[in-house]
C-alpha atoms as a PDB file:
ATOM      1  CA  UNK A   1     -66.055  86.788  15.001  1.00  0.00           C
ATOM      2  CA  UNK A   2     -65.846  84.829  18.318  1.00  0.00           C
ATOM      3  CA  UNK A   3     -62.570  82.506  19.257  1.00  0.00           C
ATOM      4  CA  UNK A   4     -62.723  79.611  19.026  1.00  0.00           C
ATOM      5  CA  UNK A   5     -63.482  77.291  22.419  1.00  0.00           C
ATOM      6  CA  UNK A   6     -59.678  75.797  21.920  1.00  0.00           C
ATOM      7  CA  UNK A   7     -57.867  79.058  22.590  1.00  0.00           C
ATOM      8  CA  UNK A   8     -59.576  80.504  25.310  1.00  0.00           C
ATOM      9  CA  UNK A   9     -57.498  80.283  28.701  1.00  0.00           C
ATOM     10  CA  UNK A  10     -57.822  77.091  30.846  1.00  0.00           C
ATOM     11  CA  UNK A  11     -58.036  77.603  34.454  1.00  0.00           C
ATOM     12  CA  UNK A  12     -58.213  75.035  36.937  1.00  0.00           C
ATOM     13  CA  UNK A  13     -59.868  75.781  39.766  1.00  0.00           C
ATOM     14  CA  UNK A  14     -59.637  73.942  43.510  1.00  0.00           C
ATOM     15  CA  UNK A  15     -61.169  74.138  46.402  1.00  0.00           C
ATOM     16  CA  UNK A  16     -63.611  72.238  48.906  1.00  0.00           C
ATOM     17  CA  UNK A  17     -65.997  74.332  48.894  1.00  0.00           C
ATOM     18  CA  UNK A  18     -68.742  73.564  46.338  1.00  0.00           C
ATOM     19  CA  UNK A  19     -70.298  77.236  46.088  1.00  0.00           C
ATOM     20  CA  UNK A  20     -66.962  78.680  45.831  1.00  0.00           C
ATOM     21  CA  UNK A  21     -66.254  76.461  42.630  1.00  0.00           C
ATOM     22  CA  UNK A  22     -69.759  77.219  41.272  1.00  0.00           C
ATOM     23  CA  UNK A  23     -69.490  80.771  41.475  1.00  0.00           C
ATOM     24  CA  UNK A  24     -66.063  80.939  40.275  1.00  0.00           C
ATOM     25  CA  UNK A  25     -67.015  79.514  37.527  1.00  0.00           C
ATOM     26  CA  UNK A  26     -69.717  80.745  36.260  1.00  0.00           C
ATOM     27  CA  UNK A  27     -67.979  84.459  36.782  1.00  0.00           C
ATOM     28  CA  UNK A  28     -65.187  83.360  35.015  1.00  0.00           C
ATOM     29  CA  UNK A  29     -66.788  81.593  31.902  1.00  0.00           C
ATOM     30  CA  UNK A  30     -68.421  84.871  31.420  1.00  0.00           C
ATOM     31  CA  UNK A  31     -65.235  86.477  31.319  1.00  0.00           C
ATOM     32  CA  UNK A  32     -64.218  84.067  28.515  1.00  0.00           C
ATOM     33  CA  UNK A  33     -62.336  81.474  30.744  1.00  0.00           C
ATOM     34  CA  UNK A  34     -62.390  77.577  29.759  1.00  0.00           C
ATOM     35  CA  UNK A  35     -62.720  76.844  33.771  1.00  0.00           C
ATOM     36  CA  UNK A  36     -62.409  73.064  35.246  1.00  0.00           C
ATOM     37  CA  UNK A  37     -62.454  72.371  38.784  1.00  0.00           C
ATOM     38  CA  UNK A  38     -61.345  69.957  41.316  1.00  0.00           C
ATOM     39  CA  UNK A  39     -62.521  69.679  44.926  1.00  0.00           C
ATOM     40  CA  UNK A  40     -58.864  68.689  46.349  1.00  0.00           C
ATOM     41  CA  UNK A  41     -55.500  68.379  45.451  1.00  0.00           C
ATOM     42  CA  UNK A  42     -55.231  64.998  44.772  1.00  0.00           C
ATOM     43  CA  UNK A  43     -57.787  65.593  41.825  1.00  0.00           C
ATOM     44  CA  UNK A  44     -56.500  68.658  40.538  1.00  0.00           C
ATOM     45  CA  UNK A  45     -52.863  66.919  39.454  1.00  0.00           C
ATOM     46  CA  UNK A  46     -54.773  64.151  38.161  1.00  0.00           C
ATOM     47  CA  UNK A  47     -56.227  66.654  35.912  1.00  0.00           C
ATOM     48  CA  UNK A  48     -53.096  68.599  35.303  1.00  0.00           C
ATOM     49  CA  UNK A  49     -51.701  65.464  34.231  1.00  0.00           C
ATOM     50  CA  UNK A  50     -54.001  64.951  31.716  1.00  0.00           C
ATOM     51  CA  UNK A  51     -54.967  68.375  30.069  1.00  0.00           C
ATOM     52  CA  UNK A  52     -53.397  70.965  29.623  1.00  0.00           C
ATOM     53  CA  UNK A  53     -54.081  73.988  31.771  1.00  0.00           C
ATOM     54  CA  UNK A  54     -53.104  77.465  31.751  1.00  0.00           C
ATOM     55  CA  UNK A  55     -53.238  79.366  35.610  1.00  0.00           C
ATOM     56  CA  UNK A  56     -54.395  77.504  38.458  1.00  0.00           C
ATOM     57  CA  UNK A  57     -55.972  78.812  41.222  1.00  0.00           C
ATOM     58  CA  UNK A  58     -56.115  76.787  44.395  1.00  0.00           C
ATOM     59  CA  UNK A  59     -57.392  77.178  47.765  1.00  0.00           C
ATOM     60  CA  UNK A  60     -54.706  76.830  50.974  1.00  0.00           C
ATOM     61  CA  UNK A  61     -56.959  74.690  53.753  1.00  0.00           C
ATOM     62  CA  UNK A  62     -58.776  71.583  52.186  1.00  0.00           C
ATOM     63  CA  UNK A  63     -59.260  67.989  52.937  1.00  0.00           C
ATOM     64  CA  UNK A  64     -56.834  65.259  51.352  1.00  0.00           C
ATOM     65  CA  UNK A  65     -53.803  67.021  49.535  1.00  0.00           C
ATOM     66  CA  UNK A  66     -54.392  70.573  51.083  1.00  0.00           C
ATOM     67  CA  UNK A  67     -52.916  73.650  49.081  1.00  0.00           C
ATOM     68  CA  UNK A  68     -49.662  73.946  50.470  1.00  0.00           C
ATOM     69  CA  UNK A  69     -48.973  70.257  49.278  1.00  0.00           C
ATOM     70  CA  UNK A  70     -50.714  70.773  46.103  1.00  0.00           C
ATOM     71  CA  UNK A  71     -48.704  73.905  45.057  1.00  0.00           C
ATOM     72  CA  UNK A  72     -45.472  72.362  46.172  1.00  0.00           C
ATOM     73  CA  UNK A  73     -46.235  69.119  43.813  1.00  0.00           C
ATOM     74  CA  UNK A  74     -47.454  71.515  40.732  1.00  0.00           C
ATOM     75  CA  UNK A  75     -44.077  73.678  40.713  1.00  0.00           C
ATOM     76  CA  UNK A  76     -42.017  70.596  40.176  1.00  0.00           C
ATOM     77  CA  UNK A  77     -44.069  68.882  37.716  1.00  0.00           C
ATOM     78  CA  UNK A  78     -45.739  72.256  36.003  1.00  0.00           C
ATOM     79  CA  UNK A  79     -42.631  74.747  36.932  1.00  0.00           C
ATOM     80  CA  UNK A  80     -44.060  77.572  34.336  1.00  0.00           C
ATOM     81  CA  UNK A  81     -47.406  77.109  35.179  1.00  0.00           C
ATOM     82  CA  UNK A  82     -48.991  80.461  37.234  1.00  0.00           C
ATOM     83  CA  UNK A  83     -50.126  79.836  40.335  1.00  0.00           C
ATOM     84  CA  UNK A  84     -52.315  81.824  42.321  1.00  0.00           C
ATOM     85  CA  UNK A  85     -53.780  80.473  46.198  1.00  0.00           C
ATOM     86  CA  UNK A  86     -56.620  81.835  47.871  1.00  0.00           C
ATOM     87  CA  UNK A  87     -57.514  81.603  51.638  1.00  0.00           C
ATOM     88  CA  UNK A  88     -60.381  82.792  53.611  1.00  0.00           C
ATOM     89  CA  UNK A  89     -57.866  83.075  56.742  1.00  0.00           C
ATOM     90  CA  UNK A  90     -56.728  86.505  55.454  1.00  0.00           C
ATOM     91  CA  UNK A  91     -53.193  87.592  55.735  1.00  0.00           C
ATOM     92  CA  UNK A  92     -51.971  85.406  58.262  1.00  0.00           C
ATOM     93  CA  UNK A  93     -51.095  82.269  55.711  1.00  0.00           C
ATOM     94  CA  UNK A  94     -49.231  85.064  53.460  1.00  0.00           C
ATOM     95  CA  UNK A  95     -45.816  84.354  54.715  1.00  0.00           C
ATOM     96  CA  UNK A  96     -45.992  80.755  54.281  1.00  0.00           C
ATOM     97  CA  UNK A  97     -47.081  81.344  50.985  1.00  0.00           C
ATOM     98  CA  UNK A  98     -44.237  83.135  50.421  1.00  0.00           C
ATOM     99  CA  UNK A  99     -42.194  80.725  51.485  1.00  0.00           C
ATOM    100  CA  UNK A 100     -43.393  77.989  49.201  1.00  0.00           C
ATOM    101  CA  UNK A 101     -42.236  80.459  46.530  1.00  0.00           C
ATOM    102  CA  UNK A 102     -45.794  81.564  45.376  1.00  0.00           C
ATOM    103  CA  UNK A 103     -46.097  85.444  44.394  1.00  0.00           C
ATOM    104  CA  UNK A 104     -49.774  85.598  44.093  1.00  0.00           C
ATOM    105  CA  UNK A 105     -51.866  85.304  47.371  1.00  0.00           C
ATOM    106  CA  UNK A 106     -56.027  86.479  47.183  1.00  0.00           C
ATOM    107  CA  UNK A 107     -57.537  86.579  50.445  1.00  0.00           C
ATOM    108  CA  UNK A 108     -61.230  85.226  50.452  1.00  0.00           C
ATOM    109  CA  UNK A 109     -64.125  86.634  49.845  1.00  0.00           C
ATOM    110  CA  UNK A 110     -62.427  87.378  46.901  1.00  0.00           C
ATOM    111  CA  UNK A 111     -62.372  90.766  44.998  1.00  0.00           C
ATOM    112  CA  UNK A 112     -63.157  89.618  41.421  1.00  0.00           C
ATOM    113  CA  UNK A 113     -62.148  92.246  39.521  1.00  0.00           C
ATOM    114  CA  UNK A 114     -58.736  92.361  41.284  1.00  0.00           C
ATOM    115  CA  UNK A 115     -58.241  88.626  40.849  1.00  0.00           C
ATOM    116  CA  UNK A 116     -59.457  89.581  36.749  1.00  0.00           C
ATOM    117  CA  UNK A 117     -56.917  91.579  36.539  1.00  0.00           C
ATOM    118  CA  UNK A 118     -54.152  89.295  38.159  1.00  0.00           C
ATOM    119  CA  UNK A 119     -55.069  86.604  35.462  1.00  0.00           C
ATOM    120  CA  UNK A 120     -55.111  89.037  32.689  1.00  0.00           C
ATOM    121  CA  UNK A 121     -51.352  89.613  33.474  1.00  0.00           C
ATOM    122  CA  UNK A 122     -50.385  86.319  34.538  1.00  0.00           C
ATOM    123  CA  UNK A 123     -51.847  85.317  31.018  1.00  0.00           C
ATOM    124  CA  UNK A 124     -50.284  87.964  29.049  1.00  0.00           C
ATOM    125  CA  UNK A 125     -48.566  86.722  26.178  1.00  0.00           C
ATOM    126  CA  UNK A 126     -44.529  87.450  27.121  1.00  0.00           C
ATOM    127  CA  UNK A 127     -43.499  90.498  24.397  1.00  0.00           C
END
């Protein structure tokens, strides 16, 4: 018997880049992932603020309210929520990641079935 639509995992998705957001979600909704997406930041805590998601996964360099603004407004409003970023500028943007406090850094293109695997522990039930 499948689960029902209502408890599979919500992840919110953001970045500019249209493909990016259409492949991500598609690989991810085959994985079982309830995915919704937002092109900046701006529109991704409009949608936090009305649904309720469970990881978010958000790209450092876009238009508007980049990443680094985005994931600094999330962890005071959404404190438990997982975050993960993702940046096609490889490891350069990892120490300021770090020093917003953010664990989990993916460096585009993006190896999906090491970012699977990050989500299936971020979403882990806690024992």
């Amino acid at each position: 018997m499948s689960q029902p639509r209502s408890t599979r995992p919500v992840v919110l998705v953001v970045d500019d880049e249209e493909e990016i957001l259409a492949l991500l979600r598609s690989l991810l909704e085959r994985k079982g992932y309830a995915v919704r997406t937002a092109a900046e930041g701006r529109m991704a805590l409009s949608l936090l603020e009305k649904e309720k998601v469970d990881l978010l996964l958000a790209d450092l360099k876009m238009p508007g309210m980049n990443g680094f603004k985005l994931v600094q407004h999330v962890q005071r409003m959404f404190p438990d929520l997982p975050v993960v970023v993702m940046s096609g500028y490889g490891q350069q943007m990892a120490p300021m990641v770090a020093q917003l406090g953010v664990r989990h850094y993916i460096v585009k293109p993006i190896d999906f079935d090491s970012l699977l695997k990050l989500f299936n522990t971020l979403l882990r039930p806690a024992a």
